[in-house]
Every structure is written in C-alpha cells, then in structure tokens.
N, C-alpha and C. Protein backbone atom coordinates (compact mmCIF):
# COMPACT_ATOMS: atom_id res chain seq x y z
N UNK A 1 -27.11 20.82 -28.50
CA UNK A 1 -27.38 19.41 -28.22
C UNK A 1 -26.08 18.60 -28.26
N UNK A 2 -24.90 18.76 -29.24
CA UNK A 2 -23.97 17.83 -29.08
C UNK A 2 -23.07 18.50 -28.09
N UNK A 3 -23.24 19.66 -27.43
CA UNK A 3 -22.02 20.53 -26.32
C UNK A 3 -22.96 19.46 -25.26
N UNK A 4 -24.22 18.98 -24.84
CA UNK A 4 -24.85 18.22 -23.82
C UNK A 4 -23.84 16.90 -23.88
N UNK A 5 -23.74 16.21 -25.50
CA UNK A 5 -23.47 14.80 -25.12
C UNK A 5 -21.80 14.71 -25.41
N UNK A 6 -21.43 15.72 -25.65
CA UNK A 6 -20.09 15.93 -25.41
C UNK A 6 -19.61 15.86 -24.07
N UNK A 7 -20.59 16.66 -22.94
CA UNK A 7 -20.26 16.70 -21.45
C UNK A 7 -20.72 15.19 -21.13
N UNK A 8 -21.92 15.14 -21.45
CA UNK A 8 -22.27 13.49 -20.74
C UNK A 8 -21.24 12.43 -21.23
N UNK A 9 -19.86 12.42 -22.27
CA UNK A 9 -19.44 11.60 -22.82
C UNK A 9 -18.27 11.56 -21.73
N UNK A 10 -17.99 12.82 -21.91
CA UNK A 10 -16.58 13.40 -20.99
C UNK A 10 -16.85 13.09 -19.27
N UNK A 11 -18.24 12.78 -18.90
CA UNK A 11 -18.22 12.73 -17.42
C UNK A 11 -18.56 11.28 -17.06
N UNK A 12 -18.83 10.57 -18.40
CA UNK A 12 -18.78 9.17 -18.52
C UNK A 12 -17.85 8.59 -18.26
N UNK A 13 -16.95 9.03 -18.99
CA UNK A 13 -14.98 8.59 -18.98
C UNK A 13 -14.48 8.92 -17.61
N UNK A 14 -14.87 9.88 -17.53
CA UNK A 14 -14.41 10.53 -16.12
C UNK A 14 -14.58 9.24 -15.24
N UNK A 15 -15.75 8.97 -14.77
CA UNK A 15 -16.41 8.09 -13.89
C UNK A 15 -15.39 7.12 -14.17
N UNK A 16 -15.49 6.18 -15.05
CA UNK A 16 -15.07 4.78 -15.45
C UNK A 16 -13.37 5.37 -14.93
N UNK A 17 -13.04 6.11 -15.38
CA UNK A 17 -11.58 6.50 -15.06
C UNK A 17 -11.27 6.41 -13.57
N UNK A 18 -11.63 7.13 -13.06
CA UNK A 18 -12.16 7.26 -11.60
C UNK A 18 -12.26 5.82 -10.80
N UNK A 19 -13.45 4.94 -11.18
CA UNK A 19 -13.56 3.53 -10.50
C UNK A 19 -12.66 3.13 -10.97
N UNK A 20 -12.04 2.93 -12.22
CA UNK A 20 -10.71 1.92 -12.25
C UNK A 20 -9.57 2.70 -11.30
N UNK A 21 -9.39 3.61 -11.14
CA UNK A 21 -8.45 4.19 -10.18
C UNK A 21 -8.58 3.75 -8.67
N UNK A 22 -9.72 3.99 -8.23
CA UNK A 22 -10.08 3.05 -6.55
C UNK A 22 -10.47 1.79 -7.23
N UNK A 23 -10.38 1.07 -7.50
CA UNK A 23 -10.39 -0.46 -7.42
C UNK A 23 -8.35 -0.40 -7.87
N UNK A 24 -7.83 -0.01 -8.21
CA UNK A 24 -6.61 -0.07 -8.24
C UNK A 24 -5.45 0.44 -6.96
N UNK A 25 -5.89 1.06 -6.17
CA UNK A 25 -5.81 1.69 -4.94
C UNK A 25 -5.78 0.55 -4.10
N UNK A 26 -7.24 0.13 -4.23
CA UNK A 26 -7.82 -0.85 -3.33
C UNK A 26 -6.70 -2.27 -3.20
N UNK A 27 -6.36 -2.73 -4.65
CA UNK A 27 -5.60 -4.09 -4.87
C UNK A 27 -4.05 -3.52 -4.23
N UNK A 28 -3.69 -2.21 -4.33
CA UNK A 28 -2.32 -1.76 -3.65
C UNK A 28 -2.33 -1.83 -2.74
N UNK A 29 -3.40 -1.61 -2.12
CA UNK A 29 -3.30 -1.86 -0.39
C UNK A 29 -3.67 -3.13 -0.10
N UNK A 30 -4.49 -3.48 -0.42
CA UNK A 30 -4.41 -5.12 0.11
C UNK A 30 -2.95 -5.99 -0.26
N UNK A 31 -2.18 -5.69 -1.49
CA UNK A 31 -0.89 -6.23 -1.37
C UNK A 31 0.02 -5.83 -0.38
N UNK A 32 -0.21 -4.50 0.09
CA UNK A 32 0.86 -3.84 1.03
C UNK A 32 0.41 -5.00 2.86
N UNK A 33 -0.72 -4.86 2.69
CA UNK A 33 -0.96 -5.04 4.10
C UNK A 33 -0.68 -7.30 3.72
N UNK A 34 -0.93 -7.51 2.91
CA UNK A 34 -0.48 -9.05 3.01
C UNK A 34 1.06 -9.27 2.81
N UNK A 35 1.86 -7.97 2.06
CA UNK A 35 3.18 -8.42 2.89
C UNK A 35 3.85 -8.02 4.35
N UNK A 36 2.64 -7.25 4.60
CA UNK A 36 3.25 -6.98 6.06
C UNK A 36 2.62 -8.59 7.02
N UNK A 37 1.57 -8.85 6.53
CA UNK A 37 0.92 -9.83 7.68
C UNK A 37 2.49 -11.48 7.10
N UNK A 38 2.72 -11.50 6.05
CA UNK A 38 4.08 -12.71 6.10
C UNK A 38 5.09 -12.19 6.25
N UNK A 39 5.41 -11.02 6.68
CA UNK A 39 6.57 -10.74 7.32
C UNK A 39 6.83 -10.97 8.63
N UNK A 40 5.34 -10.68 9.15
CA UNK A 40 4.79 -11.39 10.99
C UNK A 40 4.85 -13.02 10.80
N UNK A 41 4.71 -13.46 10.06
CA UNK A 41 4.52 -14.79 10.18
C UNK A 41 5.15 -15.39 10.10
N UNK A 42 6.46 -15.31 9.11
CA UNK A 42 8.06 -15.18 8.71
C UNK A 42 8.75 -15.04 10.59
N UNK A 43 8.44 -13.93 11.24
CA UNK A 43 9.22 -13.55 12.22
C UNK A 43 8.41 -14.12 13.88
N UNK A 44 7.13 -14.58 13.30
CA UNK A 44 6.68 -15.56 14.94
C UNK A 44 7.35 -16.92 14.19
N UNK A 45 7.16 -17.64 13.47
CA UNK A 45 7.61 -18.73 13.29
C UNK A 45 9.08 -18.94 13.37
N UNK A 46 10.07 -18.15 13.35
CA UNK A 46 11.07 -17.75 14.28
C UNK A 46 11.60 -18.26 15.35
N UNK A 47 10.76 -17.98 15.94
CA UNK A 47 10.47 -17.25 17.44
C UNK A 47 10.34 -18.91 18.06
C-alpha cells in the first residue's frame, strides 16, 4: 500500500513538474516572437 502512494506521489510531482515546464516554454516563446515583431517595427518605422 505505501509502494501505491509512493508512485501516485512521484507521478504527482512529475505532472506539476511537467506543466510548470510548458507553461515556461510557452512564456519563452512568446518573448522570442515579441522581440522579433519590435524589431519589424523598429525597422518599418525607418523606412
């Protein structure tokens, strides 16, 4: 019984580990792609 909630503890963490990893992914790429969109905007206003 505690080798069960030992795994259910360990695949708990897992998970939570996991979503904070793609929601952290997620905020890297949305910074990557908003400095590319003011680098365009930087270089039409230029123009």
């Amino acid at each position: 019984m505690e080798l069960l909630i030992l795994v259910l503890l360990f695949a708990g963490l897992f998970a939570i580990y996991d979503a904070i990893r793609k929601v952290n992914n997620n905020i890297l790429e949305q910074t990557e792609e908003l400095k590319k969109i003011r680098e365009e905007l930087k270089e039409n206003n230029k123009k």
